[in-house]
N, C-alpha and C. Protein backbone atom coordinates (compact mmCIF):
# COMPACT_ATOMS: atom_id res chain seq x y z
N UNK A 1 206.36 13.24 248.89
CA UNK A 1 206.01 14.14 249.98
C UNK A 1 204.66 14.80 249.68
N UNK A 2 203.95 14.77 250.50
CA UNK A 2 202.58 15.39 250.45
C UNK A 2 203.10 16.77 251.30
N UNK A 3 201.99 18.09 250.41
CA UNK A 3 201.71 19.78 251.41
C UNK A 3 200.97 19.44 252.12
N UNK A 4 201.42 19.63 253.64
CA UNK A 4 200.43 19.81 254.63
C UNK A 4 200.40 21.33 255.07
N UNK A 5 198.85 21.15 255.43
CA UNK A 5 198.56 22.74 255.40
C UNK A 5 198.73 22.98 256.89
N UNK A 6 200.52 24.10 257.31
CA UNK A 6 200.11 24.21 258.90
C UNK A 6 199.14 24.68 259.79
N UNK A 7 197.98 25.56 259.03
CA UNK A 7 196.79 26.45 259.90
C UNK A 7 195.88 24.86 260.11
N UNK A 8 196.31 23.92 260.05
CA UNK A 8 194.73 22.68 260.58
C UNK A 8 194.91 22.60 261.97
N UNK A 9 193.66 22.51 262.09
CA UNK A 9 192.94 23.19 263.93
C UNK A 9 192.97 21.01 264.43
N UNK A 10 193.41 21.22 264.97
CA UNK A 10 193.74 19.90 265.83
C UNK A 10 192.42 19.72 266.49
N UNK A 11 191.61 18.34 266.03
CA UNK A 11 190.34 17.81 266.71
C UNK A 11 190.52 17.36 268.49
N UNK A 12 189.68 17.77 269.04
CA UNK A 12 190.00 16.63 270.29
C UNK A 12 189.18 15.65 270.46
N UNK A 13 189.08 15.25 271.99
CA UNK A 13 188.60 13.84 271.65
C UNK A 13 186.66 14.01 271.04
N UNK A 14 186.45 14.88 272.02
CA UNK A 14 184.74 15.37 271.60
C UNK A 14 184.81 15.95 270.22
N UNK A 15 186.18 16.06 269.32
CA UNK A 15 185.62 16.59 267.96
C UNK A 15 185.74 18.48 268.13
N UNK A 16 185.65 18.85 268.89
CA UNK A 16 185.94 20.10 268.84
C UNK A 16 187.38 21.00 269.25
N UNK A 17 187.57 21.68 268.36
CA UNK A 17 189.00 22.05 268.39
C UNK A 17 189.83 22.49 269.93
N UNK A 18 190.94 21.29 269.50
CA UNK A 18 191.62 21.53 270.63
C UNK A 18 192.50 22.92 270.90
N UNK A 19 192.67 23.26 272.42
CA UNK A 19 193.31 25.18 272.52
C UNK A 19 194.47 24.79 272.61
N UNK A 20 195.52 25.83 273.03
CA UNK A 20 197.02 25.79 272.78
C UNK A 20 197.18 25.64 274.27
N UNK A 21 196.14 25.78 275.30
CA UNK A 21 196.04 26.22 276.34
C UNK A 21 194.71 26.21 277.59
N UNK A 22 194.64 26.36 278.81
CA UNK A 22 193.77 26.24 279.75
C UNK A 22 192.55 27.45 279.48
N UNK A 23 193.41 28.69 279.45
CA UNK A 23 193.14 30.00 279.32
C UNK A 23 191.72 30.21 278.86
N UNK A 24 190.53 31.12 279.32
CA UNK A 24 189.67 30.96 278.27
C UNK A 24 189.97 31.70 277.27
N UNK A 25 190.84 32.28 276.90
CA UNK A 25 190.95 33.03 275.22
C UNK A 25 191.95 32.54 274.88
N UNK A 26 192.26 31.51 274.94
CA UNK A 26 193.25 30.18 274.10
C UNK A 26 192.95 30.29 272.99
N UNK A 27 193.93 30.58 271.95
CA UNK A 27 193.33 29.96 270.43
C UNK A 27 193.74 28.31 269.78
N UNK A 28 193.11 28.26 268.96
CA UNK A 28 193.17 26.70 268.72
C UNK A 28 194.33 26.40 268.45
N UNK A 29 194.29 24.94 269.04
CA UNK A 29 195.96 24.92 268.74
C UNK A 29 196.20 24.04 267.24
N UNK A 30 196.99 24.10 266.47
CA UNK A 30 196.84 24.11 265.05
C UNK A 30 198.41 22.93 264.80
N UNK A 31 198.45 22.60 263.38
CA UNK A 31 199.39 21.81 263.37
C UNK A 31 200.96 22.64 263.69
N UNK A 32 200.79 23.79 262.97
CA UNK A 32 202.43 24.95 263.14
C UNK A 32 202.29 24.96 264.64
N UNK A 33 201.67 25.26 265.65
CA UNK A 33 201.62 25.46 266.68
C UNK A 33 202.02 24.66 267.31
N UNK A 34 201.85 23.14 267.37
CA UNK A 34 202.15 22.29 267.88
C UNK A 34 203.30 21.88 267.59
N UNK A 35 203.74 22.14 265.98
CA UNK A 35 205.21 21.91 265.76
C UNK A 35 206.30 22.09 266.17
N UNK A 36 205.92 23.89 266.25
CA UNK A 36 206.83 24.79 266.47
C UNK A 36 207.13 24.69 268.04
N UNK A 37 206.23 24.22 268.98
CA UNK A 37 206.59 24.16 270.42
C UNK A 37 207.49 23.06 270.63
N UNK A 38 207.42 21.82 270.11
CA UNK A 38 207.76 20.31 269.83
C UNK A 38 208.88 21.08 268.96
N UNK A 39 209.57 22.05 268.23
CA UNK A 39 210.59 22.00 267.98
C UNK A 39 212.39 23.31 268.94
N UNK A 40 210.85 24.19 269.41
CA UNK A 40 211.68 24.95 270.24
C UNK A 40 211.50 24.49 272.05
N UNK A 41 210.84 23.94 272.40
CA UNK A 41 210.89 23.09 273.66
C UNK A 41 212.08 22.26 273.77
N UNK A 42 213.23 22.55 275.08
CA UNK A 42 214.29 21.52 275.08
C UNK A 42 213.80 20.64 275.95
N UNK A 43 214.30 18.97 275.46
CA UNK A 43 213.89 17.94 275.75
C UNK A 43 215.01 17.26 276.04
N UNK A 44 214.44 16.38 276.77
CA UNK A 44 215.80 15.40 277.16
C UNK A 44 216.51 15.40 276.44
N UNK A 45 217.76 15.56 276.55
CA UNK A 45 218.60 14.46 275.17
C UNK A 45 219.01 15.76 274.17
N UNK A 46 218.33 16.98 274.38
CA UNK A 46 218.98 18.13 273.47
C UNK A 46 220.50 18.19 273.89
N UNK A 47 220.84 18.38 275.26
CA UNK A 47 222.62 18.62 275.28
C UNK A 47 223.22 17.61 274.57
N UNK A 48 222.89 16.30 274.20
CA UNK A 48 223.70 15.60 273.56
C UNK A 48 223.93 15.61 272.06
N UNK A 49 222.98 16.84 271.59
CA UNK A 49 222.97 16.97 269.87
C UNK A 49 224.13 18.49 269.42
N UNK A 50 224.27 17.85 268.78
CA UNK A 50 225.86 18.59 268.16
C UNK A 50 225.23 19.89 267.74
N UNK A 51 225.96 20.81 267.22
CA UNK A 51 225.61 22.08 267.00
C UNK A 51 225.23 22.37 265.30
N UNK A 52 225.56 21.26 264.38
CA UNK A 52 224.81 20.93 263.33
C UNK A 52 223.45 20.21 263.42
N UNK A 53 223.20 20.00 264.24
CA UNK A 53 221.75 19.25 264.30
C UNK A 53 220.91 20.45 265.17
N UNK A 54 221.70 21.00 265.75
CA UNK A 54 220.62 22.24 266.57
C UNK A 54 220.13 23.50 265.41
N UNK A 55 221.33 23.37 264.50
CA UNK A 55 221.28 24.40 263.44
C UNK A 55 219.91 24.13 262.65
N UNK A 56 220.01 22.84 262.29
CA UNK A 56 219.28 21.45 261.28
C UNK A 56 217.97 22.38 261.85
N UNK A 57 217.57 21.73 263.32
CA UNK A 57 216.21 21.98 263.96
C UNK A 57 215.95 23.77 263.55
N UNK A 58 216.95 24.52 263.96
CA UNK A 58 216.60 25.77 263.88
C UNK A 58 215.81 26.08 262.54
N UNK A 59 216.46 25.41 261.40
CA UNK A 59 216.17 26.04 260.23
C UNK A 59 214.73 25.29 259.92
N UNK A 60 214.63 24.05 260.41
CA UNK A 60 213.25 23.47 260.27
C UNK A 60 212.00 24.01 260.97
N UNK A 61 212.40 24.82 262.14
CA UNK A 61 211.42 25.70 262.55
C UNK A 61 211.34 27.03 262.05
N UNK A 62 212.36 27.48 261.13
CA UNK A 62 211.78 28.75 260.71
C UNK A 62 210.77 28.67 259.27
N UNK A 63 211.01 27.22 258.80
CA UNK A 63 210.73 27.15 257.32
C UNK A 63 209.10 26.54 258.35
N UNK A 64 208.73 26.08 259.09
CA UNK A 64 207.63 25.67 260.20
C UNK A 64 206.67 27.21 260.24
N UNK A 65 207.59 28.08 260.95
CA UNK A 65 206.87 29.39 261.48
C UNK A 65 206.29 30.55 260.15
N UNK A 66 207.41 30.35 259.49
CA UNK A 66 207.51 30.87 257.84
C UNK A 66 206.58 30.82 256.67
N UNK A 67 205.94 29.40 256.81
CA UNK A 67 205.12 28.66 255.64
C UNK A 67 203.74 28.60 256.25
N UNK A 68 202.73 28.60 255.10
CA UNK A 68 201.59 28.33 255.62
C UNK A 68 201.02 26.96 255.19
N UNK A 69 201.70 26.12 254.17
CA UNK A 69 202.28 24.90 254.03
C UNK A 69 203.30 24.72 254.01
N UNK A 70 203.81 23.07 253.85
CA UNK A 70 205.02 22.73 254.08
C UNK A 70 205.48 20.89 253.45
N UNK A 71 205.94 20.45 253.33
CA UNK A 71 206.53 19.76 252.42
C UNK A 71 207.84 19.15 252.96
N UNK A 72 207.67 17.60 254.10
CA UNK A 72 208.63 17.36 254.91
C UNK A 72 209.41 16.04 254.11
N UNK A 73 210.84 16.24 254.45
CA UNK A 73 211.30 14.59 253.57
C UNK A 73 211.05 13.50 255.08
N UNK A 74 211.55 12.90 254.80
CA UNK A 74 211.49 11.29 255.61
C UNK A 74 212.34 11.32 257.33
N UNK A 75 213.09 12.35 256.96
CA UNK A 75 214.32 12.99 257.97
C UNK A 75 213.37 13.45 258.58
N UNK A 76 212.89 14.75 258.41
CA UNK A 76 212.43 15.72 258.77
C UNK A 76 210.90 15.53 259.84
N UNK A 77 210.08 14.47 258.99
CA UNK A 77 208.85 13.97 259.63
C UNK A 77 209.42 13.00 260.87
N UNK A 78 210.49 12.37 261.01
CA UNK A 78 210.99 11.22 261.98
C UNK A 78 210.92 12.47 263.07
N UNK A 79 212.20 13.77 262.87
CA UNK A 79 212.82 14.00 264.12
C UNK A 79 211.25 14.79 264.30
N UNK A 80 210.23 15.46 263.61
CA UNK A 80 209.14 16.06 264.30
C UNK A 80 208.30 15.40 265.03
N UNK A 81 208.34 13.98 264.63
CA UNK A 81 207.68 12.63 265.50
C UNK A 81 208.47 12.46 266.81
N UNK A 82 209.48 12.33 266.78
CA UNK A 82 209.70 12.23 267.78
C UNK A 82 210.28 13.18 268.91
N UNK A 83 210.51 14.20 268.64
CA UNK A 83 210.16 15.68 269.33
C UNK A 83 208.17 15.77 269.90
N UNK A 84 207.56 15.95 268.83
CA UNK A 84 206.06 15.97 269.62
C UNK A 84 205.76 14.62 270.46
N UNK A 85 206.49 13.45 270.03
CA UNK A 85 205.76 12.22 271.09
C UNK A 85 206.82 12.37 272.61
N UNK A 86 207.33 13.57 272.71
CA UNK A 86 208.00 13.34 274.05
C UNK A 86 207.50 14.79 274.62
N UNK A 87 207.10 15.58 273.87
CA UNK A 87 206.52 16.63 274.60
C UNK A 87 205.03 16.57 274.85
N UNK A 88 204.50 16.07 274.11
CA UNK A 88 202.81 16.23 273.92
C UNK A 88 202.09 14.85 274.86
N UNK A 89 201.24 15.37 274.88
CA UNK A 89 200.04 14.13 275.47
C UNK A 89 199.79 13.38 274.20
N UNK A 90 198.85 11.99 274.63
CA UNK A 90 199.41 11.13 273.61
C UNK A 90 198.05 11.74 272.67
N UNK A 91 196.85 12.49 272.95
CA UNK A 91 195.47 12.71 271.78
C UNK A 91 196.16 13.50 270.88
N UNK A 92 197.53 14.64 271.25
CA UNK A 92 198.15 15.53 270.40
C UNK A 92 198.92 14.67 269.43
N UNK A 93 199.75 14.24 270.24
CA UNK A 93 200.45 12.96 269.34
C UNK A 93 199.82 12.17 268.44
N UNK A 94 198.61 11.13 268.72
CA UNK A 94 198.08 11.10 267.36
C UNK A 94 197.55 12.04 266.47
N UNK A 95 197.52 13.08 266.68
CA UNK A 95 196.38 14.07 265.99
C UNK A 95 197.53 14.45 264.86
N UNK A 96 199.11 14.62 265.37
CA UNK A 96 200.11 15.22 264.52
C UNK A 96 200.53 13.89 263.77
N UNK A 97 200.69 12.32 264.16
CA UNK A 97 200.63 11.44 263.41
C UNK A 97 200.00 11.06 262.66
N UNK A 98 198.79 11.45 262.85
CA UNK A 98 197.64 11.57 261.37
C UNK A 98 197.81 12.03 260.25
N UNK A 99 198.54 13.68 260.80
CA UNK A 99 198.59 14.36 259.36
C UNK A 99 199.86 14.02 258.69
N UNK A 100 200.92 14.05 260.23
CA UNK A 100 202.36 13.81 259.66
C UNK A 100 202.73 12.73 258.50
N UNK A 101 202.34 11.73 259.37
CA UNK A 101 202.31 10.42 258.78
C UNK A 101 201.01 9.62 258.88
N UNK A 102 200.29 9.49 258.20
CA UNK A 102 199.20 8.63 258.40
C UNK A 102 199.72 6.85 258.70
N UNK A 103 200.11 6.90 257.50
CA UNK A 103 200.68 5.18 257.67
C UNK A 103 201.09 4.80 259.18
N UNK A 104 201.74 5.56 260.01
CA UNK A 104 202.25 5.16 261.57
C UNK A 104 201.29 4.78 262.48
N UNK A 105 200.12 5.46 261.63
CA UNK A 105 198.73 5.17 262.51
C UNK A 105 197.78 4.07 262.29
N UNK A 106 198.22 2.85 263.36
CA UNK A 106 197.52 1.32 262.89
C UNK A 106 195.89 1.45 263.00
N UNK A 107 195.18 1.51 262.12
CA UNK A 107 193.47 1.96 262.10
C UNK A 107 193.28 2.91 261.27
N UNK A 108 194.38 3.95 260.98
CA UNK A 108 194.17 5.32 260.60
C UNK A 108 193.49 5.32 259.08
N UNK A 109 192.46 5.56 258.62
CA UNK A 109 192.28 5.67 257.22
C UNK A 109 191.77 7.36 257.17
N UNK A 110 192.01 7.92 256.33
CA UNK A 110 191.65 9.10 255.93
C UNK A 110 190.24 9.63 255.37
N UNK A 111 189.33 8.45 255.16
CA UNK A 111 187.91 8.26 254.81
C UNK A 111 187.28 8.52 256.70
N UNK A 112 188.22 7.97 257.78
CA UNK A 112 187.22 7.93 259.28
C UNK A 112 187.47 9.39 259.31
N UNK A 113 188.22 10.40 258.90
CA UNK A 113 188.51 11.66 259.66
C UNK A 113 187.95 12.45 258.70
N UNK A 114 187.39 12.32 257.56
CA UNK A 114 186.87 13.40 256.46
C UNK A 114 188.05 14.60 256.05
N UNK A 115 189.24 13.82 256.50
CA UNK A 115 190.33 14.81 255.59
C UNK A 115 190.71 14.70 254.26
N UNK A 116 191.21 15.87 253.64
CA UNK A 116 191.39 15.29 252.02
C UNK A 116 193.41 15.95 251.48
């Protein structure tokens, strides 16, 4: 497991940080930010998850809202993947598959984005 740091300001497509929002005093929208909506946003398919898996999510968003890094197992990065790829547009979606998981990303090398 790699620390990812949640304060990283999400690029858009021009390279300049994407907002949380339309608003002009939007602040940038960041990886916790994007998480945390992608984990408290109900989505299709939430009534069908048992009340141990709602618990599961709960506690993964407080240790989300809580941390200023974070440290996901294999579980944990799946259900945040696929929570943000049903809420988000798809530039957010890769932007959180980059950091989440790089490997998911066919092209993705970490030398094109100057991350370390």
């Amino acid at each position: 497991m790699t620390s990812l740091n949640l304060a990283t300001v999400l690029a858009g497509l021009d390279g300049n940080p994407m907002k949380e929002s339309d608003a002009t005093d939007a602040k940038d929208a960041t990886l916790r930010s994007v998480l945390l909506k992608a984990a408290l946003v109900t989505l299709p398919g939430d009534d069908q998850m048992s009340a141990d898996q709602k618990v599961g999510l709960a506690l993964l968003t407080q240790r989300i809202y809580g941390d200023n890094a974070a440290e996901f197992t294999s579980e944990e990065t799946t259900i945040l993947k696929e929570r943000v790829g049903k809420a988000f547009s798809p530039i957010v979606v890769l932007r959180i598959f980059e950091l989440l998981d790089p490997a998911s990303v066919p092209g993705f090398s970490v030398a094109k984005t100057g991350a370390k």
